[in-house]
C-alpha atoms as a PDB file:
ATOM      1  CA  UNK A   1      59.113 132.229  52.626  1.00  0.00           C
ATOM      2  CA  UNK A   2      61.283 135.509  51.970  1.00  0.00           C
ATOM      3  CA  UNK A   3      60.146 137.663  49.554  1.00  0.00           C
ATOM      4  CA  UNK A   4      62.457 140.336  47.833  1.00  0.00           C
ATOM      5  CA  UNK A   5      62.087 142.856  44.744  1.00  0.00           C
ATOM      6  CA  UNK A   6      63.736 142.316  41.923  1.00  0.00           C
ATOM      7  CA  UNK A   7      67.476 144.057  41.466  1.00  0.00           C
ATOM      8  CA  UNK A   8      66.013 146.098  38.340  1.00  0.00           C
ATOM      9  CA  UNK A   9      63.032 147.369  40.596  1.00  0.00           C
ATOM     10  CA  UNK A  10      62.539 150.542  42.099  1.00  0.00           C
ATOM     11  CA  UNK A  11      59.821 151.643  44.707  1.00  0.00           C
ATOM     12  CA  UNK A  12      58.651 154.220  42.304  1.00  0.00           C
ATOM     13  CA  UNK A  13      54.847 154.951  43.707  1.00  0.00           C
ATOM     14  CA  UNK A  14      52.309 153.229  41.836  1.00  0.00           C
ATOM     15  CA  UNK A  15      54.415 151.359  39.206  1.00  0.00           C
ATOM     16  CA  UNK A  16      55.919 147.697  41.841  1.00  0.00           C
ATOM     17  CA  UNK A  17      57.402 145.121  40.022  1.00  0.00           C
ATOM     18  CA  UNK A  18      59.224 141.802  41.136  1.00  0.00           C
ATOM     19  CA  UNK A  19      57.834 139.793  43.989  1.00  0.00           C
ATOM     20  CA  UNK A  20      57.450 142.532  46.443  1.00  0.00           C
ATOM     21  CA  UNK A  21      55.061 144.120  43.828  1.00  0.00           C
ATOM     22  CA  UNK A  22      53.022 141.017  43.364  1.00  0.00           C
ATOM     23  CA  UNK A  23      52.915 141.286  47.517  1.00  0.00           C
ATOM     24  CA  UNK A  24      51.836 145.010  47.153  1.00  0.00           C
ATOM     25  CA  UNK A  25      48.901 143.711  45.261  1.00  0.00           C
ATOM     26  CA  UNK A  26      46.570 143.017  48.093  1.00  0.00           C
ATOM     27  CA  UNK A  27      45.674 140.299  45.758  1.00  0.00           C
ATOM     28  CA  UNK A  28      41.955 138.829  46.977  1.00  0.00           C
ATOM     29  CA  UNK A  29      43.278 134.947  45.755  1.00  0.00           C
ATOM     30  CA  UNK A  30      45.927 133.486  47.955  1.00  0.00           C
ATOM     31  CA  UNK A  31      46.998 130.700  45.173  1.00  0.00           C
ATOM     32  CA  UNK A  32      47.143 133.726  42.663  1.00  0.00           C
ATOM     33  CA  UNK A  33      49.987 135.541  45.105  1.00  0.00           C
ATOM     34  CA  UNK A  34      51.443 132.253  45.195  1.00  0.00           C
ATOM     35  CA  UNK A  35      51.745 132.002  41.407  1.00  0.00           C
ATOM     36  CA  UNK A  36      52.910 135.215  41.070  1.00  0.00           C
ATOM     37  CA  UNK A  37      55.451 135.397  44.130  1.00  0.00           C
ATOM     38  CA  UNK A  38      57.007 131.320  43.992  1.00  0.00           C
ATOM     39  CA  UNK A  39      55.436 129.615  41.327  1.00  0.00           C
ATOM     40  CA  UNK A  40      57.450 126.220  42.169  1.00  0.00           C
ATOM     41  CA  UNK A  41      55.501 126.322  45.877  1.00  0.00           C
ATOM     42  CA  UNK A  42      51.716 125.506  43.851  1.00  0.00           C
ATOM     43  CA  UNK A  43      50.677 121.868  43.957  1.00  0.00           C
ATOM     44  CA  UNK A  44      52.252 119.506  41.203  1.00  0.00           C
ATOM     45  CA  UNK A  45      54.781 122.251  40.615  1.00  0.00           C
ATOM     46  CA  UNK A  46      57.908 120.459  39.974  1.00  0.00           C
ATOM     47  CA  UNK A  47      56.405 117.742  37.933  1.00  0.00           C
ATOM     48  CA  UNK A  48      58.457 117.731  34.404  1.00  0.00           C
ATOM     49  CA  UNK A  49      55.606 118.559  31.950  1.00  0.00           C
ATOM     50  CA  UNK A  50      57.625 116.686  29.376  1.00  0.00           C
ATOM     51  CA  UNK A  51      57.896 113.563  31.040  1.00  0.00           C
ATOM     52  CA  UNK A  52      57.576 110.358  29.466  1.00  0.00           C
ATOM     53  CA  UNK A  53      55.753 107.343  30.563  1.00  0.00           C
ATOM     54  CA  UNK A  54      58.313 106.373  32.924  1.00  0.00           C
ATOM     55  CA  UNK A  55      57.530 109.073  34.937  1.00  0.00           C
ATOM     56  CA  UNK A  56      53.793 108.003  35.730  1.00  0.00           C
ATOM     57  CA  UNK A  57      51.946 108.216  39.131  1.00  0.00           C
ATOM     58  CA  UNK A  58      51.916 104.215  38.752  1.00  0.00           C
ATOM     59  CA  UNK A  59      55.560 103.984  37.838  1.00  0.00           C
ATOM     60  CA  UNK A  60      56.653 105.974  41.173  1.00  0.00           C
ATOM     61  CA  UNK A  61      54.511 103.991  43.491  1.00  0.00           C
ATOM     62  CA  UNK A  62      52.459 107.224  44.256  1.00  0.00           C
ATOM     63  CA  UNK A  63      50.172 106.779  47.452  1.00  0.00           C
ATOM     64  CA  UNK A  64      46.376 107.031  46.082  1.00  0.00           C
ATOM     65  CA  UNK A  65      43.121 108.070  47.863  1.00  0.00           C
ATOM     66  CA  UNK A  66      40.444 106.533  47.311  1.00  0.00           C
ATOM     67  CA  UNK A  67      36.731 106.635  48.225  1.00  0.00           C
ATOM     68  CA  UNK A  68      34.719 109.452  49.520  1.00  0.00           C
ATOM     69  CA  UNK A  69      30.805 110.417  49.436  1.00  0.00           C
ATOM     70  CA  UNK A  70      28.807 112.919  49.970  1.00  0.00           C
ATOM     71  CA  UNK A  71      24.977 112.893  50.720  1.00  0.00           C
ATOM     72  CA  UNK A  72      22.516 115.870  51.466  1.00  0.00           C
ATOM     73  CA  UNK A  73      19.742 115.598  54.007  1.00  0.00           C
ATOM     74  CA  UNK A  74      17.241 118.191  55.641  1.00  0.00           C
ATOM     75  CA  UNK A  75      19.043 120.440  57.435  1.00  0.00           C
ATOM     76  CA  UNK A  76      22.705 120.504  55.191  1.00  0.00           C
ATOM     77  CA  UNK A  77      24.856 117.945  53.645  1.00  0.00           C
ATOM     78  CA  UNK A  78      27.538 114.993  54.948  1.00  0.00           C
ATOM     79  CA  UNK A  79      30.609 114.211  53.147  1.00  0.00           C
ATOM     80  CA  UNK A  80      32.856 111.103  54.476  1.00  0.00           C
ATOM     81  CA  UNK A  81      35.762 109.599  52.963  1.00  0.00           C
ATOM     82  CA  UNK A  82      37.282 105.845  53.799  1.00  0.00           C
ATOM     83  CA  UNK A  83      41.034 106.011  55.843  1.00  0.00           C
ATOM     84  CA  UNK A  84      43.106 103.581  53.090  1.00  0.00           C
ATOM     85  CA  UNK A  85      45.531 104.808  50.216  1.00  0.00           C
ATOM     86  CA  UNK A  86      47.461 102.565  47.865  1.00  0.00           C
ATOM     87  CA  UNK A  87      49.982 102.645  45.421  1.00  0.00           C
ATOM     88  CA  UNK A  88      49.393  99.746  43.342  1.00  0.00           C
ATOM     89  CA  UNK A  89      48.453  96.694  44.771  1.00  0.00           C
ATOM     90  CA  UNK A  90      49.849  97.426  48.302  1.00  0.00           C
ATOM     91  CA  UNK A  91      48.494  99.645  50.749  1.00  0.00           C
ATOM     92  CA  UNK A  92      50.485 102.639  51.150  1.00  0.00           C
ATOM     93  CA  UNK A  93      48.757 104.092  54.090  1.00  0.00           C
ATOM     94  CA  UNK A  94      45.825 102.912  56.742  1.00  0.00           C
ATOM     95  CA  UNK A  95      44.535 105.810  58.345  1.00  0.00           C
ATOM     96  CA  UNK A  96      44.786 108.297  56.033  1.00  0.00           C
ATOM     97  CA  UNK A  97      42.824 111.383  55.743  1.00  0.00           C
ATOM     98  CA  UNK A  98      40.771 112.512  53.119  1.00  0.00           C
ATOM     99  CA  UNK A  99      38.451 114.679  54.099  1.00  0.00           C
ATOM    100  CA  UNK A 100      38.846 118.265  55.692  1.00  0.00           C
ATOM    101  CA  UNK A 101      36.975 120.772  56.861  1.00  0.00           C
ATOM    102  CA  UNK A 102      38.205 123.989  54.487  1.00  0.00           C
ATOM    103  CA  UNK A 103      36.091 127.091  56.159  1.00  0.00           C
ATOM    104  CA  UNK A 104      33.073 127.470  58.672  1.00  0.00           C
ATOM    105  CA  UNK A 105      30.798 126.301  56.317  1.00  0.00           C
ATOM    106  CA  UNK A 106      32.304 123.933  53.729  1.00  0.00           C
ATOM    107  CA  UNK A 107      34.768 120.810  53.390  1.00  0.00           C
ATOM    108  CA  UNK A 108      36.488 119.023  50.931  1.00  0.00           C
ATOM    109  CA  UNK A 109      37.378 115.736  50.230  1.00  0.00           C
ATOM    110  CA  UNK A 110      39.723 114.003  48.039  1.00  0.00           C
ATOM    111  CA  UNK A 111      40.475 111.101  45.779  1.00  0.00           C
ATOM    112  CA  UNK A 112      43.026 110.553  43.255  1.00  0.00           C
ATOM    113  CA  UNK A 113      47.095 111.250  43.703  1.00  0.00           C
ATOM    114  CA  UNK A 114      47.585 111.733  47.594  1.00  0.00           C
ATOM    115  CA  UNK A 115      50.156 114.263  47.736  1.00  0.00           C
ATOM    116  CA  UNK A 116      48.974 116.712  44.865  1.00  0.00           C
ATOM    117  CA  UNK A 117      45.664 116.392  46.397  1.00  0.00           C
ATOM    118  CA  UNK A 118      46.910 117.286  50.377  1.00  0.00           C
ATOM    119  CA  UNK A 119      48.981 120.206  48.982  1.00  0.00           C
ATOM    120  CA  UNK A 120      45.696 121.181  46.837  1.00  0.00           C
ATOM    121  CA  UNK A 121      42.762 121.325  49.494  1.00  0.00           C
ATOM    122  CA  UNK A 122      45.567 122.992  52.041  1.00  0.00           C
ATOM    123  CA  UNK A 123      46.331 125.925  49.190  1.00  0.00           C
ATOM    124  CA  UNK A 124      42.543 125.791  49.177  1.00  0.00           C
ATOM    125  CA  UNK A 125      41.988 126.389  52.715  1.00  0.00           C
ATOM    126  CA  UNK A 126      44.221 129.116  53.336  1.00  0.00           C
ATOM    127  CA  UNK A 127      42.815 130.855  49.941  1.00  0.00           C
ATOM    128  CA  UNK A 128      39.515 130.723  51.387  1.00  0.00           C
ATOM    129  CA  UNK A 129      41.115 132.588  54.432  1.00  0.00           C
ATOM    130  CA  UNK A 130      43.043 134.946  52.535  1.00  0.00           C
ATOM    131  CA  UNK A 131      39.519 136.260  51.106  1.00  0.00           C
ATOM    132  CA  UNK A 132      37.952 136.267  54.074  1.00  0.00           C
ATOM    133  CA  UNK A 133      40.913 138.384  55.809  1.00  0.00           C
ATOM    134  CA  UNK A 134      40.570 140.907  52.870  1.00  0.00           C
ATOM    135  CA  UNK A 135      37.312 141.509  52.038  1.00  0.00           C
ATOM    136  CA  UNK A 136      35.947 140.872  55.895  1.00  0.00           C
ATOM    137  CA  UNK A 137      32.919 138.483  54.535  1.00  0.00           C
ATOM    138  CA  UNK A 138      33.479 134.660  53.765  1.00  0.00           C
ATOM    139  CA  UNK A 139      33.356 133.991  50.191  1.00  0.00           C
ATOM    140  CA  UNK A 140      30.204 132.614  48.872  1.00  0.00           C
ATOM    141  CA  UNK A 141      29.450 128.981  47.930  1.00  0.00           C
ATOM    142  CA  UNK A 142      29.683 128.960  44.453  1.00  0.00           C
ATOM    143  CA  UNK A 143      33.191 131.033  44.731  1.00  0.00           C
ATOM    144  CA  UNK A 144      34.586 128.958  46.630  1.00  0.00           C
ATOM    145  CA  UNK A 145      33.324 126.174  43.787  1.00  0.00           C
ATOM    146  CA  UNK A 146      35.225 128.001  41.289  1.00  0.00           C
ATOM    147  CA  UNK A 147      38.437 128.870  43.185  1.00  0.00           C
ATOM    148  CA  UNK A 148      38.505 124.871  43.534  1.00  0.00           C
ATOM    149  CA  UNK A 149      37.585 124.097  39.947  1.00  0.00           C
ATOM    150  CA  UNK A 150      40.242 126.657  39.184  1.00  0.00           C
ATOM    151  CA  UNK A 151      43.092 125.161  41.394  1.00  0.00           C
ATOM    152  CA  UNK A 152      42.106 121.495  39.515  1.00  0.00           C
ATOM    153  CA  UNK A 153      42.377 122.884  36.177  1.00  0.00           C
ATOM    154  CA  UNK A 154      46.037 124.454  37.217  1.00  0.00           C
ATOM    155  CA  UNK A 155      46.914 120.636  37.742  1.00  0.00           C
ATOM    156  CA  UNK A 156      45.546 119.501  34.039  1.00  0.00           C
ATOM    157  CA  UNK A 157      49.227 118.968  32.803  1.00  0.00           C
ATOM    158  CA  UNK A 158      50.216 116.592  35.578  1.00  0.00           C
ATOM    159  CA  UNK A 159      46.852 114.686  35.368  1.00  0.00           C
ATOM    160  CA  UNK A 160      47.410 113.724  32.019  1.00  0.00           C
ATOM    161  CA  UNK A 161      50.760 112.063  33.539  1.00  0.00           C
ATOM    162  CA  UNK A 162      48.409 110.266  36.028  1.00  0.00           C
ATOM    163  CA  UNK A 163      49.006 112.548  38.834  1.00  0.00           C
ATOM    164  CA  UNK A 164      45.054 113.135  38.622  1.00  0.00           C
ATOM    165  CA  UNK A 165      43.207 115.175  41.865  1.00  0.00           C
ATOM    166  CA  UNK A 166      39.684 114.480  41.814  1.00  0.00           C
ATOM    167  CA  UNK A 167      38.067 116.577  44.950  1.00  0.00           C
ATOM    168  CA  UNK A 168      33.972 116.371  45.803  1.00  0.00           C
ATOM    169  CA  UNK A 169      33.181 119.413  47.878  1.00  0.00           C
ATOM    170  CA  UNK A 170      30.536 120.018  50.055  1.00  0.00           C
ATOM    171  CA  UNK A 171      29.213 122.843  51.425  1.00  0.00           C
ATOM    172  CA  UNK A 172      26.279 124.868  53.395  1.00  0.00           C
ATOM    173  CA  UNK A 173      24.516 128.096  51.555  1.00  0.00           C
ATOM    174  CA  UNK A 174      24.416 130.426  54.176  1.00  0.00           C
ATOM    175  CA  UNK A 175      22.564 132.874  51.749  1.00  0.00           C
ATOM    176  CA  UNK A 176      19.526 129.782  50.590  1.00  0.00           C
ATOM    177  CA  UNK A 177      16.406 131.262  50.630  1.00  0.00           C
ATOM    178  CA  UNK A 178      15.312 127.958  52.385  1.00  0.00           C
ATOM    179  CA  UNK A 179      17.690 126.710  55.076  1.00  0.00           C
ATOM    180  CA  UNK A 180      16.035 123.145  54.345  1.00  0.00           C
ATOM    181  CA  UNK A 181      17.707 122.842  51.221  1.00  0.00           C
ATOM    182  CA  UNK A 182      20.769 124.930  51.547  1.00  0.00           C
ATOM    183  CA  UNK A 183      23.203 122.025  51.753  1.00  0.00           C
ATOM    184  CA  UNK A 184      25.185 121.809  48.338  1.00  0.00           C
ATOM    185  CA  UNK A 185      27.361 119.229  46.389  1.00  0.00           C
ATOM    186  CA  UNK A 186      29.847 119.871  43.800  1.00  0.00           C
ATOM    187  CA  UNK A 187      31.923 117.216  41.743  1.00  0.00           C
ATOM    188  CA  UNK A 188      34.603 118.166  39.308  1.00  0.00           C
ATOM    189  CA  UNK A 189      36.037 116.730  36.644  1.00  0.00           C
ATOM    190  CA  UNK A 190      40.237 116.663  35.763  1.00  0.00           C
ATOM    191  CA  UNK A 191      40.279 119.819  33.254  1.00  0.00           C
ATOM    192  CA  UNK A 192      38.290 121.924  36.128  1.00  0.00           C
ATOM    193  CA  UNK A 193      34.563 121.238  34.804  1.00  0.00           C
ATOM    194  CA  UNK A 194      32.587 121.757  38.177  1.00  0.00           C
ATOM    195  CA  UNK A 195      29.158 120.190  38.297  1.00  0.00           C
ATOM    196  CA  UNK A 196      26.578 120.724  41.360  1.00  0.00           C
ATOM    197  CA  UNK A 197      25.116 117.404  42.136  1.00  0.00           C
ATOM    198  CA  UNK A 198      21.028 117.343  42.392  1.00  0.00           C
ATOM    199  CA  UNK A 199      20.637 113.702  42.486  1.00  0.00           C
ATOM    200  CA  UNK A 200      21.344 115.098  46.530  1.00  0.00           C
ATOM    201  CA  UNK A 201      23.912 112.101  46.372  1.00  0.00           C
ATOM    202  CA  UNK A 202      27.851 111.521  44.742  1.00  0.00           C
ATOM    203  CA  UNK A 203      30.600 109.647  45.473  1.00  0.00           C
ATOM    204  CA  UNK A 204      33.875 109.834  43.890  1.00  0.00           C
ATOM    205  CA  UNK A 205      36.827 107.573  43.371  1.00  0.00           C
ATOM    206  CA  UNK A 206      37.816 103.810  43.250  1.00  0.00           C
ATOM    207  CA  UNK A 207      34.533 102.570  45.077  1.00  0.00           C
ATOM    208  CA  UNK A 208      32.511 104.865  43.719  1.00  0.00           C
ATOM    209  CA  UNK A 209      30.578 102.841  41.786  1.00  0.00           C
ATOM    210  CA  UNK A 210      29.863 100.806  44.312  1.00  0.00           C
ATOM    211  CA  UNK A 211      29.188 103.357  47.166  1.00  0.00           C
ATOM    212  CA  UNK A 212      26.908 105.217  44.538  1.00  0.00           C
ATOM    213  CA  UNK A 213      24.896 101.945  44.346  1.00  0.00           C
ATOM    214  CA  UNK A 214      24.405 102.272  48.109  1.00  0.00           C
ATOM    215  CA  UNK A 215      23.492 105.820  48.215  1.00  0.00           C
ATOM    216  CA  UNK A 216      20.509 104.979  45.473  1.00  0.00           C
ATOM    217  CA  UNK A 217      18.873 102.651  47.713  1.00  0.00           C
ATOM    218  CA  UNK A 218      19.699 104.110  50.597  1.00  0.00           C
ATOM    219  CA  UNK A 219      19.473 107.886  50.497  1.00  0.00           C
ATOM    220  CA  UNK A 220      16.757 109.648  52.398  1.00  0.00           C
ATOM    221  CA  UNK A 221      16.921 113.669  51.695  1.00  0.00           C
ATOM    222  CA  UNK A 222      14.230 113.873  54.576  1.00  0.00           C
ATOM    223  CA  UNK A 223      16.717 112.626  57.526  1.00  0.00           C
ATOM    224  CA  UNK A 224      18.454 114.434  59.758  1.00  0.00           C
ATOM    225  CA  UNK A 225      21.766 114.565  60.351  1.00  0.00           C
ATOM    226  CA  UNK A 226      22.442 110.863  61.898  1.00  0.00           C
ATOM    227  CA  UNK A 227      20.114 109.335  59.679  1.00  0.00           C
ATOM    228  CA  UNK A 228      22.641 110.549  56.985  1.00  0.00           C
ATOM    229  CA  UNK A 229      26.049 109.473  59.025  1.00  0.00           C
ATOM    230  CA  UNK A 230      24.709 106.205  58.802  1.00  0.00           C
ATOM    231  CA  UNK A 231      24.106 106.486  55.374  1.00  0.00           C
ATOM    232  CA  UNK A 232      27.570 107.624  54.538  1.00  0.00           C
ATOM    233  CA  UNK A 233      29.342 104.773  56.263  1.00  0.00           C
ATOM    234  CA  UNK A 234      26.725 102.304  54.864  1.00  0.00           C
ATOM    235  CA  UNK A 235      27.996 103.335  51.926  1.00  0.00           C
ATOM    236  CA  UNK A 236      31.791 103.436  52.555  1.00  0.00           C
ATOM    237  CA  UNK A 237      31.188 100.176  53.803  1.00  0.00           C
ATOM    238  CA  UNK A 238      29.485  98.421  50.167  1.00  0.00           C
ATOM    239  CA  UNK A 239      32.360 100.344  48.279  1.00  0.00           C
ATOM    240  CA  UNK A 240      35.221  99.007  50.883  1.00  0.00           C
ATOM    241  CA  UNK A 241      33.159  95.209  50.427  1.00  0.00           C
ATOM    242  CA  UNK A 242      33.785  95.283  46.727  1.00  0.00           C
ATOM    243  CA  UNK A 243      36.892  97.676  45.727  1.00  0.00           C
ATOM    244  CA  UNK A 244      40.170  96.926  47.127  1.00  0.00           C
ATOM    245  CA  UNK A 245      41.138 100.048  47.291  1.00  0.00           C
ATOM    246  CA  UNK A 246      38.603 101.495  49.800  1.00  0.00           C
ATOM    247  CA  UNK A 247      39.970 100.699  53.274  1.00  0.00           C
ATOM    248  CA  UNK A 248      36.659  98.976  55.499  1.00  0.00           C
ATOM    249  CA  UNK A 249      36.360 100.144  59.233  1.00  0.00           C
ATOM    250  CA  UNK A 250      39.174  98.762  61.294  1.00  0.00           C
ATOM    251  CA  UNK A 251      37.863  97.896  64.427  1.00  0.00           C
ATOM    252  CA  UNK A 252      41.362  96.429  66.014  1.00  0.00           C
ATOM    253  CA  UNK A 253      43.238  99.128  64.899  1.00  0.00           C
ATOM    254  CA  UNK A 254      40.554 101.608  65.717  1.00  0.00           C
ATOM    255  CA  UNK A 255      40.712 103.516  62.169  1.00  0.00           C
ATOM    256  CA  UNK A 256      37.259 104.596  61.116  1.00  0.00           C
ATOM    257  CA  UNK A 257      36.437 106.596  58.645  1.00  0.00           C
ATOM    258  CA  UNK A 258      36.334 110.748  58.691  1.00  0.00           C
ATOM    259  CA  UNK A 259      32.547 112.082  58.518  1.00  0.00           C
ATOM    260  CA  UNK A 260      31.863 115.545  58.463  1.00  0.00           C
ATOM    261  CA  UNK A 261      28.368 117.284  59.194  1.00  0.00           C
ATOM    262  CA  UNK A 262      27.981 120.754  58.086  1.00  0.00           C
ATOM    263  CA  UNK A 263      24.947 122.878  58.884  1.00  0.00           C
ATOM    264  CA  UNK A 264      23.981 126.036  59.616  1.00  0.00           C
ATOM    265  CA  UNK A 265      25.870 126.290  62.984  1.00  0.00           C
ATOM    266  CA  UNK A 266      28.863 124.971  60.639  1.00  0.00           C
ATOM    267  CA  UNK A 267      31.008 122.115  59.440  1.00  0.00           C
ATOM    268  CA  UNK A 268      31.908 119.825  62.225  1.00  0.00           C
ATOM    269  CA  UNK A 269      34.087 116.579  62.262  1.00  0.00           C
ATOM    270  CA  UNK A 270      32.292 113.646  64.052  1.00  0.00           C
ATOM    271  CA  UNK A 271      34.372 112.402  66.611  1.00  0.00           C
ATOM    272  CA  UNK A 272      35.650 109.239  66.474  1.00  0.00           C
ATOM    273  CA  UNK A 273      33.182 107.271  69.078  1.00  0.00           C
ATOM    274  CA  UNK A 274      30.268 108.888  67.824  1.00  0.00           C
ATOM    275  CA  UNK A 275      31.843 106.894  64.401  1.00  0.00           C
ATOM    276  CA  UNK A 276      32.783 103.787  66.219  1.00  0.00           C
ATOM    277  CA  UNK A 277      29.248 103.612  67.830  1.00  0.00           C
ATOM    278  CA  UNK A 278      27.845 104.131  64.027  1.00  0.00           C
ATOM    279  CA  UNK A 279      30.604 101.353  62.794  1.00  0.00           C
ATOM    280  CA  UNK A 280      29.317  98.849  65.378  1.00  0.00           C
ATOM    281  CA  UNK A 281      25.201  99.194  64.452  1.00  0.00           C
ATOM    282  CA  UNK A 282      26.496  98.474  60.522  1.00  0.00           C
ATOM    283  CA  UNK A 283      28.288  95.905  61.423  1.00  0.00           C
ATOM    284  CA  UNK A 284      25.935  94.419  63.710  1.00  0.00           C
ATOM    285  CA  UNK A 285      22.897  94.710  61.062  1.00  0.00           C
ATOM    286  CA  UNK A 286      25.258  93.295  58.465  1.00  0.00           C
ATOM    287  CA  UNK A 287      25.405  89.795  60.482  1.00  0.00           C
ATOM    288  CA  UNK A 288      21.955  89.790  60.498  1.00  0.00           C
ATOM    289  CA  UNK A 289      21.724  91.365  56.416  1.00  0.00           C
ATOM    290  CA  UNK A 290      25.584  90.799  54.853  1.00  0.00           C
ATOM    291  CA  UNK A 291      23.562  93.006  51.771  1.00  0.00           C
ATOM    292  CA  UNK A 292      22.811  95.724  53.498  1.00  0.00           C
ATOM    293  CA  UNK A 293      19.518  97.259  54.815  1.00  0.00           C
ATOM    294  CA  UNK A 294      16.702  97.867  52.312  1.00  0.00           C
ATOM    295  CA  UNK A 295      14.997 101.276  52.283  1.00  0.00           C
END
């Protein structure tokens, strides 16, 4: 990315205009600079506002993420998202990701139009960075909320072409006055509406229904942190049982699905045998119970 003032602008001290002025900002949000600096680089930026219904996310075959959940327990919270995307009634991807690990303490996954949503939670990451690089602290929990409730609401005018970015984002209060219930949940709708969960359970997306179902029955805020990866997949595997669109484990292909932990020592990604171990025990206890185990 180049960036260079604009012909009419002069350094005059204290007065910078054009791009190099928006640079001279020291600007604490990222996205903002971006905005400012190369608009057409923001998510969803070269949709056509004034596109007709031929244009839709359907009508272009757009990849689609589907199902991801998010569950807190006693010492932080879990958020795990399935590996499939489709576009339509095909499956555009298998292993897809969906869920990411955004700072030391926080992660984000994703549901809705694939692309948008990838460019969206990257922007998100790096904002989180900028800040952090700035001001010399991490921003706090329920900034880092709004940043991501702001960066949805900058995509309102492609979601109401279908090009809609639903994110769930989990995260770990490093400034709770009780480290047992410093883990943190927060669901957003498409205009930017955030929403912090208390039910200590949400799932969002095409299975969601069905994984929330799960979670109801199933959630225990007194586990610890395995006791709530096996939820999680439990879950991801109702949803993936009754929504097409929410890919199951794949146990030829080795594709399970992304589970994140984040506590106080931080957000971790389980690795993928610790997943394939957890895969197995579900799949073994669903011979034995196809409906699942009862609280």
């Amino acid at each position: 990315m180049e960036f260079r003032p604009s012909v009419t602008s002069g350094l005059v001290p204290g007065h910078h205009t054009g791009q190099l002025g928006t640079f001279l900002t020291g600007s604490q949000s990222f996205s903002d600079f971006v905005g400012g600096a190369a608009p057409h680089l923001l998510p969803g930026a070269g949709l056509d506002r004034t596109a007709g219904p031929g244009t839709s996310a359907d009508a272009l075959g757009v990849p689609h993420g589907t199902t991801i959940v998010a569950l807190l327990f006693s010492g932080g919270v879990v958020i795990a998202g399935d590996r499939r995307a489709t576009a339509g009634n095909v499956i555009a991807q298998r292993d897809i990701e969906k869920v990411f690990v955004t700072d030391t303490h926080s992660a984000v996954g994703i549901a809705g139009s694939a692309g948008i949503a990838l460019e969206m939670v990257r922007l998100f990451s790096v904002d989180l960075e900028h800040y952090e690089k700035l001001e010399g602290v991490p921003l706090s929990l329920d900034g880092k909320a709004n940043k991501l409730a702001g960066m949805v609401r900058q995509n309102l005018g492609a979601a109401m072409q279908g090009f809609v970015v639903v994110p769930l984002f989990a995260g770990y209060d490093t400034d709770a006055a009780d480290p047992a219930q410093a883990g943190r949940i927060v669901t957003f709708d498409p205009t930017g509406g955030r929403y912090d969960e208390n039910l200590g359970f949400h799932a969002v997306g095409s299975g969601s229904v069905f994984a929330k179902s799960s979670l109801k029955k199933l959630h225990d805020p007194a586990a610890d942190l395995d006791g709530a990866v096996r939820t999680a997949v439990e879950a991801l595997y109702d949803a993936a049982d009754d929504d097409t669109a929410t890919g199951g484990p794949d146990t030829v292909r080795r594709i399970y699905p992304v589970v994140v932990g984040i506590t106080a020592e931080g957000a971790v990604r389980r690795g993928d045998a610790e997943i394939a171990a957890v895969v197995d025990q579900v799949i073994a206890g669903r011979r034995e119970r196809p409906g699942g185990p009862a609280r």
